[in-house]
Protein backbone atom coordinates (compact mmCIF):
# COMPACT_ATOMS: atom_id res chain seq x y z
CA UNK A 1 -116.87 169.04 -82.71
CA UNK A 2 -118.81 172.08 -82.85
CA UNK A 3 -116.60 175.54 -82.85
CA UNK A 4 -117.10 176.55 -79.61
CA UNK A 5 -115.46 173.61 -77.76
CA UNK A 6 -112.84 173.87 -80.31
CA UNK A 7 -109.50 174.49 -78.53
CA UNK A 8 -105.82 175.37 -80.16
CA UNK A 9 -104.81 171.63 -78.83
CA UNK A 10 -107.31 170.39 -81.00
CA UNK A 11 -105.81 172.44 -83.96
CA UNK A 12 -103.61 175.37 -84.55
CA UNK A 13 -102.63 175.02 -87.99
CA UNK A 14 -102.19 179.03 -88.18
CA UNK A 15 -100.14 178.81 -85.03
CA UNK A 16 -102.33 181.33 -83.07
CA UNK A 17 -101.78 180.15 -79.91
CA UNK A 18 -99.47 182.61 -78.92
CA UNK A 19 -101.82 185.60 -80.19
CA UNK A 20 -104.05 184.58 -78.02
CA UNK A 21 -101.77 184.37 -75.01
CA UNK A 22 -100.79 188.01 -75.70
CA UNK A 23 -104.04 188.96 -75.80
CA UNK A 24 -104.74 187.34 -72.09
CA UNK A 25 -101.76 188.87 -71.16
CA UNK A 26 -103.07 192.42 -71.77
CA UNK A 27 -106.19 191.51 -70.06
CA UNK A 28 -104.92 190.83 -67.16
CA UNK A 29 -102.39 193.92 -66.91
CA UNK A 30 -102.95 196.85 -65.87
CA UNK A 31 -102.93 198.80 -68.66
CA UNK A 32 -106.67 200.56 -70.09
CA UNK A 33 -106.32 198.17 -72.89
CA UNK A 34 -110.29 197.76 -73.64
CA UNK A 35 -111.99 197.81 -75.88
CA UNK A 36 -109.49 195.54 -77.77
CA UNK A 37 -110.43 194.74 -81.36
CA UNK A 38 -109.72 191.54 -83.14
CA UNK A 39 -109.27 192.69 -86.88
CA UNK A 40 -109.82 190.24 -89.87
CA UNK A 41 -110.89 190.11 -93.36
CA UNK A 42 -114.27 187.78 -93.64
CA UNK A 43 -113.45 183.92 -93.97
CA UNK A 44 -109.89 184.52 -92.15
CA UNK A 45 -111.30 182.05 -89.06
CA UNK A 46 -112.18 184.69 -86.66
CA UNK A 47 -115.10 183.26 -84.77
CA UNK A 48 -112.98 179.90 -84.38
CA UNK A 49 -110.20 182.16 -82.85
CA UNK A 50 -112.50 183.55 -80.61
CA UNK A 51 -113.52 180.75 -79.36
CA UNK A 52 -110.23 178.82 -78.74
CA UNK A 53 -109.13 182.30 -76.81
CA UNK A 54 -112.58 182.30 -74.63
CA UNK A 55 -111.78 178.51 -74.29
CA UNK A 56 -107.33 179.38 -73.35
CA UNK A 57 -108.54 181.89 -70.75
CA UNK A 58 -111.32 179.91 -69.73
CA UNK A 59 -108.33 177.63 -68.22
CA UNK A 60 -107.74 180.04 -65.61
CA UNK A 61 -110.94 180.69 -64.25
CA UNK A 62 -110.34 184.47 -63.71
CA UNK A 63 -113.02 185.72 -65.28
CA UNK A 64 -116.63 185.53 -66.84
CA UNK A 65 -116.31 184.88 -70.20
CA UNK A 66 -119.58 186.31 -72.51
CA UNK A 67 -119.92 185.66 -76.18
CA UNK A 68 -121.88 187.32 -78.37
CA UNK A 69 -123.07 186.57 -81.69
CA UNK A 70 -124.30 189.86 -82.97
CA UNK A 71 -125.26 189.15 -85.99
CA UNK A 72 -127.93 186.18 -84.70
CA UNK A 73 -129.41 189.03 -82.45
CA UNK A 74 -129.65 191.88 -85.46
CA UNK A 75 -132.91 190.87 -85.99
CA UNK A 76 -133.92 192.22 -82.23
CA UNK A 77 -133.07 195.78 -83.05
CA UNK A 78 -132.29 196.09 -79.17
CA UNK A 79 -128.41 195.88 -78.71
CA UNK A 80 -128.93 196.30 -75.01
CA UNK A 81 -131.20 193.35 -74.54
CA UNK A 82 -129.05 191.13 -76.74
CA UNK A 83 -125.94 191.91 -74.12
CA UNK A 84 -127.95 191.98 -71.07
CA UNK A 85 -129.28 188.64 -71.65
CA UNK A 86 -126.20 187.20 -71.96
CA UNK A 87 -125.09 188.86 -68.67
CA UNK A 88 -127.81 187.00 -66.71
CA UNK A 89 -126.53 183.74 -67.87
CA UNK A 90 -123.28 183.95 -65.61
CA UNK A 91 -125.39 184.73 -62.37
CA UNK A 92 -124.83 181.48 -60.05
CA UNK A 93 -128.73 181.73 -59.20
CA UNK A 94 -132.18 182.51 -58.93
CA UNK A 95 -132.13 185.24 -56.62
CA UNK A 96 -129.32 187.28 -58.01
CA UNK A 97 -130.76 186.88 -61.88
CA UNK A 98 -133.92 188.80 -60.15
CA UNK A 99 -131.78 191.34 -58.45
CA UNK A 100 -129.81 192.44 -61.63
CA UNK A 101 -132.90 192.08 -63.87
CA UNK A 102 -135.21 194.39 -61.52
CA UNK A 103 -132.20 197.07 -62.04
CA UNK A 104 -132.02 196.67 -65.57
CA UNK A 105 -135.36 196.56 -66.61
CA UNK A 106 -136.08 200.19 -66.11
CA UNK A 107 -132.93 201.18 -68.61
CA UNK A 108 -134.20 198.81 -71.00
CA UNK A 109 -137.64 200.04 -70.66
CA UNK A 110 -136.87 203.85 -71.30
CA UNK A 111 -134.15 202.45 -74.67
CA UNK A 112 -138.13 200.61 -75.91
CA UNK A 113 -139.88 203.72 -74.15
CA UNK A 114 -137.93 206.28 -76.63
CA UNK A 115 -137.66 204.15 -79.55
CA UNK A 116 -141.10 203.60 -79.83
CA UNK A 117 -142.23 207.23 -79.39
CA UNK A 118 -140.02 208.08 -81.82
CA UNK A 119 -141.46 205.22 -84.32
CA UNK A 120 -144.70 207.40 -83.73
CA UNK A 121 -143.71 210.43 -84.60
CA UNK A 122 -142.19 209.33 -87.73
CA UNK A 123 -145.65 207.39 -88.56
CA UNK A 124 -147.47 209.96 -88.03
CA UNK A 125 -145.89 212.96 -90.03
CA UNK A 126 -145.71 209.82 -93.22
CA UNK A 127 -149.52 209.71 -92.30
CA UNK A 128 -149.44 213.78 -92.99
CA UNK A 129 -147.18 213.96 -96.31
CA UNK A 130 -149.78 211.06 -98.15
CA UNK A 131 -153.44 212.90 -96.52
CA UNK A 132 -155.25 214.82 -98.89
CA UNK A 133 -154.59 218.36 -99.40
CA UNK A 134 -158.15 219.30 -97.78
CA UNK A 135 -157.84 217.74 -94.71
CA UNK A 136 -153.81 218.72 -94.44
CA UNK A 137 -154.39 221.60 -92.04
CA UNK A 138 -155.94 219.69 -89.65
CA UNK A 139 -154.56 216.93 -89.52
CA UNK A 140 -150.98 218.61 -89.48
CA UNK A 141 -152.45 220.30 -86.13
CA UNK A 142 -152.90 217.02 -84.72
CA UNK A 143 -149.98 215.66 -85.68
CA UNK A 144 -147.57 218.39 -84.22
CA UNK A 145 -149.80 218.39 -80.98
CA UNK A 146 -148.39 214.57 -80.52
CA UNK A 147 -145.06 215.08 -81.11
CA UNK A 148 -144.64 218.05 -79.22
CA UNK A 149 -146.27 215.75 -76.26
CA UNK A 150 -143.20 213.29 -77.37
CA UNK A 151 -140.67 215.45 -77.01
CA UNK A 152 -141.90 216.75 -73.66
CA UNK A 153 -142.38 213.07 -72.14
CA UNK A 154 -138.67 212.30 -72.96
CA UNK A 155 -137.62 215.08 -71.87
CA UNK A 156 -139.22 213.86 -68.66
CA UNK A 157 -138.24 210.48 -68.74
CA UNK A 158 -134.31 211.81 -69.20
CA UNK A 159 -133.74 212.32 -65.30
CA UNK A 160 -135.23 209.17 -65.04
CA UNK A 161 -133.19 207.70 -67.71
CA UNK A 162 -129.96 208.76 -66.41
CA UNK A 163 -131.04 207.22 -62.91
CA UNK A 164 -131.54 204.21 -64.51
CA UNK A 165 -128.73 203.71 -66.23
CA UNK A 166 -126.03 204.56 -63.07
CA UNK A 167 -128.38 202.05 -61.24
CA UNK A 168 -127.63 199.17 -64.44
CA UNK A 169 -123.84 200.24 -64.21
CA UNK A 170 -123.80 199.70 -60.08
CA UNK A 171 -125.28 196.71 -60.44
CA UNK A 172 -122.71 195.56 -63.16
CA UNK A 173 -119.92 196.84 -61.22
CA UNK A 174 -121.13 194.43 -58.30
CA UNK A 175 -121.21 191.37 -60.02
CA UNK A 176 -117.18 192.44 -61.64
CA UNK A 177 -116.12 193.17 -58.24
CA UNK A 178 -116.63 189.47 -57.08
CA UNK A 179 -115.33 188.25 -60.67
CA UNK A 180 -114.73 190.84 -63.93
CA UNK A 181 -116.55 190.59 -67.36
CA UNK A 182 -114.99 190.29 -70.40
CA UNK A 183 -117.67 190.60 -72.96
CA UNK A 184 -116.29 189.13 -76.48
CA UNK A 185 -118.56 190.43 -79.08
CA UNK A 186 -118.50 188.48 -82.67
CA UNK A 187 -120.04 189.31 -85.90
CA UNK A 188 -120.42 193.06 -86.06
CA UNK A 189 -118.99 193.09 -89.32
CA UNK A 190 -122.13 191.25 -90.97
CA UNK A 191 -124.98 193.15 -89.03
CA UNK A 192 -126.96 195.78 -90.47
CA UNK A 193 -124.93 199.09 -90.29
CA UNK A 194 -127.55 200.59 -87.17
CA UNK A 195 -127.32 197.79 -85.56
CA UNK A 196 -123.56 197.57 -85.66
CA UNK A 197 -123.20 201.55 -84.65
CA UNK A 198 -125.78 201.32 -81.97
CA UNK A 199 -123.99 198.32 -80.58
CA UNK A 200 -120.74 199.92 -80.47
CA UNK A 201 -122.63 203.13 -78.62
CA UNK A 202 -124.26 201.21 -76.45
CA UNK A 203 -120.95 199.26 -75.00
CA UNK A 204 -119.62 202.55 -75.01
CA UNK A 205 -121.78 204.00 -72.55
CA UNK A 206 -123.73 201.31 -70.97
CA UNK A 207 -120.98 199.00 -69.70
CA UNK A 208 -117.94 201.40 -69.53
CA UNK A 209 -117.43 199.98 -65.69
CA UNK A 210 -114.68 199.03 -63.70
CA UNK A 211 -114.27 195.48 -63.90
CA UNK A 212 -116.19 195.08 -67.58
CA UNK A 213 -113.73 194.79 -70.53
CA UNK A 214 -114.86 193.99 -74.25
CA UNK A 215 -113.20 192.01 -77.41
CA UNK A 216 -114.62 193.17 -80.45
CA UNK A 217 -114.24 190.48 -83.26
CA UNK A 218 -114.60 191.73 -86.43
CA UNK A 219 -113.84 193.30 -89.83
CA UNK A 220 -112.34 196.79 -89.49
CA UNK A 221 -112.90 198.11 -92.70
CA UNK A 222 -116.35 196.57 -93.02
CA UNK A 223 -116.95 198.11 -89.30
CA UNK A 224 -116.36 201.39 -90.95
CA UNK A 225 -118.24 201.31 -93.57
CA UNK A 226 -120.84 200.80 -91.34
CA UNK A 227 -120.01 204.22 -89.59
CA UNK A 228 -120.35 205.80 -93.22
CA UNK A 229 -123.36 204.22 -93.76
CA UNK A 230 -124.97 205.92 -90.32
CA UNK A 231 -123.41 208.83 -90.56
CA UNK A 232 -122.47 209.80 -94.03
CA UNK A 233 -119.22 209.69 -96.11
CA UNK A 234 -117.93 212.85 -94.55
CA UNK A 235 -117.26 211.50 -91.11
CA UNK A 236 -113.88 210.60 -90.31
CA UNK A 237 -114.91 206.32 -89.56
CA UNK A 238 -111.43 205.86 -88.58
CA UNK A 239 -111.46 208.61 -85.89
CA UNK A 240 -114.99 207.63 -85.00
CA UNK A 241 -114.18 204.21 -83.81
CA UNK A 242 -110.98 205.43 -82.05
CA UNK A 243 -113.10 206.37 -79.77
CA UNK A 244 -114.07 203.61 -78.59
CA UNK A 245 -111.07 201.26 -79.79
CA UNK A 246 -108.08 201.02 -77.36
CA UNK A 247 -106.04 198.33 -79.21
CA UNK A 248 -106.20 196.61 -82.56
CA UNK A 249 -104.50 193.06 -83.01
CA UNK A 250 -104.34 191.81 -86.76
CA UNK A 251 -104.84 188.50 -87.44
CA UNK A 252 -101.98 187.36 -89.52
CA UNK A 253 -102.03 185.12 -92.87
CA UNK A 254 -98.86 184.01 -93.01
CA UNK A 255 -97.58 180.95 -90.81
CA UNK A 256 -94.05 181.69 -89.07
CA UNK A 257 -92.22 178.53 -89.26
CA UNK A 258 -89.14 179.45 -88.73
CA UNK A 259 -86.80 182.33 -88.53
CA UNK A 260 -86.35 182.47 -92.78
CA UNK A 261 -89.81 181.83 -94.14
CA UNK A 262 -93.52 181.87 -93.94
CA UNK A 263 -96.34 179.69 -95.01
CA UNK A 264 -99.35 181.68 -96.64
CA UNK A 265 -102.27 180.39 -94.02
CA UNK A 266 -104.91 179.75 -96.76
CA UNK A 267 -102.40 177.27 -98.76
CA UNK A 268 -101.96 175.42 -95.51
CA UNK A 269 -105.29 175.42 -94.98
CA UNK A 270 -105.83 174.30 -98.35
CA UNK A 271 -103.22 171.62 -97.43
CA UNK A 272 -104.86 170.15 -94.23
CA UNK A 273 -108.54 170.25 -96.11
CA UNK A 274 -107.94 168.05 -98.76
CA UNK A 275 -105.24 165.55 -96.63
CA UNK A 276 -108.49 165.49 -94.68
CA UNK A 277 -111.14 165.00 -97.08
CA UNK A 278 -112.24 161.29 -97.30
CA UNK A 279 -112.76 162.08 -101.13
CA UNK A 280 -109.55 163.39 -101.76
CA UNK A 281 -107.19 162.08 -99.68
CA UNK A 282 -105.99 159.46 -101.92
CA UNK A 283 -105.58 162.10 -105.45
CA UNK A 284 -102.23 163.85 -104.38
CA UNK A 285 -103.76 166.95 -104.93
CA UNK A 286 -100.47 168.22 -103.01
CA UNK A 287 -97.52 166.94 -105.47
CA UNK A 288 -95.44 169.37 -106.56
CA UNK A 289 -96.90 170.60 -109.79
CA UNK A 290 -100.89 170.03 -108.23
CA UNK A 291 -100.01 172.64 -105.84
CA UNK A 292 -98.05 174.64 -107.57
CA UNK A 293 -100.98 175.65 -109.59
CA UNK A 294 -103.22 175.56 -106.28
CA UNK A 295 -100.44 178.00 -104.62
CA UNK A 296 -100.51 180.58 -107.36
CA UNK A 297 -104.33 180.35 -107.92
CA UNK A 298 -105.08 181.15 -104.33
CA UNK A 299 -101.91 183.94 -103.70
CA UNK A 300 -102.61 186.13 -106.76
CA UNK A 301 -106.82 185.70 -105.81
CA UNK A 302 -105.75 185.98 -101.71
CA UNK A 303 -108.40 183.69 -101.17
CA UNK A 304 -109.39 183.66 -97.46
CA UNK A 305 -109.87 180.60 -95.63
CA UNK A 306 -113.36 180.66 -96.16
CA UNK A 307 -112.72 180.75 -99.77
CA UNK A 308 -110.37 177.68 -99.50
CA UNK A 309 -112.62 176.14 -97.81
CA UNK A 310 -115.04 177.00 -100.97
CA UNK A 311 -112.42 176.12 -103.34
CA UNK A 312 -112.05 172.35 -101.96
CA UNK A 313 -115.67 171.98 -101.48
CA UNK A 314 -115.98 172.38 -105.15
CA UNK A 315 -112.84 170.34 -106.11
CA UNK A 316 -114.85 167.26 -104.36
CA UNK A 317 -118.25 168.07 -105.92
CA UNK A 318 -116.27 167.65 -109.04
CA UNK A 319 -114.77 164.55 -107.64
CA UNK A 320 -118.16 162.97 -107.10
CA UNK A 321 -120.14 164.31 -109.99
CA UNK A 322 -117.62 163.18 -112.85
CA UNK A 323 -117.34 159.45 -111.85
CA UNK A 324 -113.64 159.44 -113.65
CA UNK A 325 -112.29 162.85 -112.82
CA UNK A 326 -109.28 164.75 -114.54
CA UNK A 327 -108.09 164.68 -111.27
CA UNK A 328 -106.88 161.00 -111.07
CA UNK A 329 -103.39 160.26 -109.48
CA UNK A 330 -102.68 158.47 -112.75
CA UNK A 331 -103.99 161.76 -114.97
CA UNK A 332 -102.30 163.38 -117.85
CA UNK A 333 -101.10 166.49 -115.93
CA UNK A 334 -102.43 169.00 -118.60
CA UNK A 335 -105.73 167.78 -118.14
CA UNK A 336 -105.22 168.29 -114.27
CA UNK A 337 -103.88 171.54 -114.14
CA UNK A 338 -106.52 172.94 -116.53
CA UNK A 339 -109.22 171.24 -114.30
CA UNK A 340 -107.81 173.17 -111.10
CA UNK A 341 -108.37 176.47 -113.69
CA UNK A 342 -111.94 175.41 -114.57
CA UNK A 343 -113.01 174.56 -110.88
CA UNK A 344 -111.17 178.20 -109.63
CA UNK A 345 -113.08 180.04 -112.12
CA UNK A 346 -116.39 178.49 -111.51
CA UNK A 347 -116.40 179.36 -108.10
CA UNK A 348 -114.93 182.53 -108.21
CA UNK A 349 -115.09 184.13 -111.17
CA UNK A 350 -117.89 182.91 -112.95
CA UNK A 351 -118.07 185.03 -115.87
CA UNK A 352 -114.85 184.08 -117.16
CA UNK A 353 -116.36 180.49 -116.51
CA UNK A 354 -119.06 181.28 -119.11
CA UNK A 355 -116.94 182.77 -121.53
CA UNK A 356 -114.76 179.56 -121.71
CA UNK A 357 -118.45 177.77 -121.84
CA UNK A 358 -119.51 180.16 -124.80
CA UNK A 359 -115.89 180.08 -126.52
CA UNK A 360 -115.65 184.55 -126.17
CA UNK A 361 -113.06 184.18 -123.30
CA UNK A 362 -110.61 187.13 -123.07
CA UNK A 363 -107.09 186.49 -123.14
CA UNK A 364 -106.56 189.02 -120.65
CA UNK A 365 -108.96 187.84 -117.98
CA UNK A 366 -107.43 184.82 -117.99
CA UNK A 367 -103.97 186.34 -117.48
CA UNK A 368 -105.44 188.48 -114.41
CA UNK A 369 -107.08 185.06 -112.77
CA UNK A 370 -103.45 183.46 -112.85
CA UNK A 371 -101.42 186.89 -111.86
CA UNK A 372 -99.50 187.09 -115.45
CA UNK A 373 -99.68 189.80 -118.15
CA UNK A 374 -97.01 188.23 -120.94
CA UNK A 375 -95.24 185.44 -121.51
CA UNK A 376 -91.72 185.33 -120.31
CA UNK A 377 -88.83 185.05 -122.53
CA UNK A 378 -87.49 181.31 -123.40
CA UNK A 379 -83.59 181.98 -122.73
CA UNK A 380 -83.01 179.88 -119.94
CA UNK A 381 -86.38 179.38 -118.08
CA UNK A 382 -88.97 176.78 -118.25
CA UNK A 383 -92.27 178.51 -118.13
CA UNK A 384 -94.36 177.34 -114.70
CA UNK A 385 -97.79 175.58 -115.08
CA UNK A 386 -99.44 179.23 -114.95
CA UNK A 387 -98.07 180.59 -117.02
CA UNK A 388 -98.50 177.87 -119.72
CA UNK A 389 -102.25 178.17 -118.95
CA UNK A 390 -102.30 181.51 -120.07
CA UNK A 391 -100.37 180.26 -123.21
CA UNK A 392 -103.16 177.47 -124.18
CA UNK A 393 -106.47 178.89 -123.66
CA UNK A 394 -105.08 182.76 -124.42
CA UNK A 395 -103.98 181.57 -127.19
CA UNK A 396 -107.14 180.51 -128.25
CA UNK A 397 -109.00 183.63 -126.80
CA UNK A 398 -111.38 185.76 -128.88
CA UNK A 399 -110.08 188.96 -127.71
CA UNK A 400 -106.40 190.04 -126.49
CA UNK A 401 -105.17 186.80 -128.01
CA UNK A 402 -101.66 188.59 -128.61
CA UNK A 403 -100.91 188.69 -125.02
CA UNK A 404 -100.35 185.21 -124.98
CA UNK A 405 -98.72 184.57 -128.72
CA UNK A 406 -95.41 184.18 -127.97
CA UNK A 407 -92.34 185.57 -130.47
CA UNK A 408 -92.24 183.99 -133.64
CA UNK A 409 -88.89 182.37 -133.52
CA UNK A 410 -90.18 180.67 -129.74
CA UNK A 411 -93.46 179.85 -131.26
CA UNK A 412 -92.48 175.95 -132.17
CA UNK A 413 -90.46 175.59 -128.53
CA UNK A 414 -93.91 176.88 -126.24
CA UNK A 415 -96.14 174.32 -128.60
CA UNK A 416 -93.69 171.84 -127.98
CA UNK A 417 -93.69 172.00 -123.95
CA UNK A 418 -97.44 172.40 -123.99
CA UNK A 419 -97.89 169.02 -126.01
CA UNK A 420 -95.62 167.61 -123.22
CA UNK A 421 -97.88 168.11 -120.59
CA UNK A 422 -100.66 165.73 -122.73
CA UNK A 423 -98.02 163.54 -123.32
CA UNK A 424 -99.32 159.25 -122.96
CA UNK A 425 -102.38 160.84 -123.48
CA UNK A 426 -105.15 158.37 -125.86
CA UNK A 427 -106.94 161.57 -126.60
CA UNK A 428 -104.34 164.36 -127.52
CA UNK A 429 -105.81 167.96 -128.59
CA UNK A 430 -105.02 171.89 -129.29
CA UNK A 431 -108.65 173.08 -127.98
CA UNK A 432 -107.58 173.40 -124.52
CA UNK A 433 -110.61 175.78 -123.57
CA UNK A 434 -113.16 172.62 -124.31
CA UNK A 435 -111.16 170.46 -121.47
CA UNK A 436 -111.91 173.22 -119.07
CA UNK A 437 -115.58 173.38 -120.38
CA UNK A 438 -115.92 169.78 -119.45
CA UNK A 439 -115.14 170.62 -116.02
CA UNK A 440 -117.99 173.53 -115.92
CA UNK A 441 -120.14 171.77 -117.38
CA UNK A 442 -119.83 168.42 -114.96
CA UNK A 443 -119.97 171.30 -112.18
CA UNK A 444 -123.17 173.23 -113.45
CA UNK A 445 -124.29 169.58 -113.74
CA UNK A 446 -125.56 170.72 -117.80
């Protein structure tokens, strides 16, 4: 199914449905609630909330519906076009898609008009700074004599301009009268920082209408950056975009599921992907200890659900490519557990993959990839899978190897547990950094 028939009855494993019904809600009060932003980190499933919200209000039929993909359209270096375009599309014919077009074209015209006296004027005074110093005079003459014509024709072309534009707005207001516009605008967040800013300037003051509301869908922080980028570090980006930015809804990831706890979204994710996979179904990659080491892998790395997505990609290339995989229901768990370690850090942290490959590895980048700076003390507690992975390969690290030596008198009882986990095992061994060196190496297919 592609994403944008998806709907939340197909899925809703995040249990966003009733995000999006808030968000409808607000539409349809009366409150000045647009522009309303939906705010995400990348690869927290964004676009396919988007389109299972266009596809929930789509139910009612109270609107025109627009999507936008601006990042397809940052090639065109004409926000304006991009959204116009789109507008056309919901005209019921012929007749009315020349109407609106004849009003719009003039706007359009004089945004091209300016743009590409302006790209003159820059070419030309480039053409000065690389003429030779003879001919600088002259040419500098000529130079200023067409830009000075420049300025005066927009100058000209401003009444006109602002004509233009109130006639584009009346003719939007028309078509929201019979049936108003939301305009849900994706992607900003990956589009070159212009086109991003003049996007955001151009909904600002191109379709600020009665009956036109917008849904920005994107990354907040990455949106700002953008500003900074256009503007320089000592604008305020926050304060900049409140200008345009009624309402901000966060997309969560955590899962209520009931009045006492919550589910991290990217291990249920993680969950549904591999109960899914045809290749993995069958491994019980979700028994207790498998995920265990899954769960603590992806909250201390707060993997988005693009990067679980990632993540279980990889864990079935591995699947495929090793013909008898460490991953096996019937597996020695050590072997498993330090496979889910050596798949992690070749996706994500592939320099700590080559220092396991190159036996340099640093005790203490291993401890950061698992969330653990020290053993814990053997009173009472059984160390967890993690933490026993620190124990193995720090152990055998060539720097910060003392992080991971435990206390002299414990030294015989942390040996002992980490034998158990090879235990029924034909091949037994102590260089636990080579098992997870098999695993890059089937992966880097070397």
């Amino acid at each position: 199914m592609e994403i944008q028939d998806l709907k939340f009855q197909d899925r809703d494993e995040f249990k966003r449905k009733s995000i999006a019904e808030n968000v409808i809600s607000l539409m349809h009060s009366d409150i000045e609630i647009s522009p309303i932003v939906i705010d995400g980190s990348w690869g927290t499933g964004k676009t396919e909330f988007c389109h299972k919200l266009i596809n929930l209000m789509a139910e009612q039929n109270t609107h025109h519906l627009i999507y936008v993909d601006a990042f397809k359209a940052d090639h065109a270096d004409e926000p304006l076009m991009t959204v116009l375009a789109e507008v056309i599309k919901i005209l019921p014919d012929d007749e009315n898609r020349k109407s609106f077009i004849s009003k719009a074209l003039p706007a359009v015209r004089y945004g091209l008009k300016a743009l590409a006296k302006a790209g003159v004027s820059h070419v030309l005074r480039q053409d000065v700074a690389d003429v030779v110093d003879d001919f600088d005079k002259e040419i500098q003459k000529t130079a200023d004599k067409a830009i000075d014509a420049t300025v005066e024709s927009i100058l000209k072309d401003h009444v006109k301009a602002e004509q233009n534009l109130k006639a584009l707005q009346k003719a939007l207001t028309e078509i929201a009268a019979q049936k108003p516009i939301v305009l849900f605008i994706d992607e900003l967040d990956r589009c070159r920082p212009d086109f991003a800013v003049d996007m955001l300037e151009i909904l600002k003051h191109t379709f600020d209408v009665k009956g036109v509301s917008f849904v920005l869908v994107t990354n907040t922080q990455q949106l700002k950056a953008s500003i900074n980028h256009c503007y320089g570090t000592t604008v305020d980006a926050q304060r900049y975009l409140d200008k345009f930015v009624k309402f901000t809804v966060t997309l969560p990831t955590t899962i209520d599921t009931n009045a006492h706890r919550n589910k991290v979204a990217a291990i249920e994710h993680y969950r549904n992907l591999v109960q899914a996979s045809p290749i993995l179904t069958n491994l019980n990659l979700n028994e207790c200890g498998s995920i265990r080491t899954i769960k603590t892998l992806i909250g201390v790395n707060r993997l988005s659900l693009r990067e679980v997505e990632t993540l279980v990609r990889h864990i079935e290339v591995y699947e495929v490519l090793s013909g008898q995989s460490y991953l096996q229901p019937n597996t020695i768990f050590g072997f498993k557990v330090l496979s889910f370690f050596a798949i992690f850090i070749y996706c994500f942290k592939p320099v700590v993959a080559l220092s396991i490959l190159e036996k340099r590895h640093d005790a203490k980048e291993i401890g950061t990839v698992l969330g653990i700076s020290s053993l814990s003390e053997l009173v009472q507690n059984r160390p967890d899978e993690h933490e026993l992975i620190c124990y193995m390969l720090g152990g055998e690290a060539l720097s910060n190897s003392n992080l991971f030596t435990p206390a002299e008198e414990d030294a015989d009882t942390w040996k002992q547990i980490s034998q158990e986990y090879f235990r029924g095992a034909f091949w037994r061994t102590e260089d636990y950094s080579e098992i997870c060196a098999e695993v890059i190496k089937t992966l880097s297919m070397c």
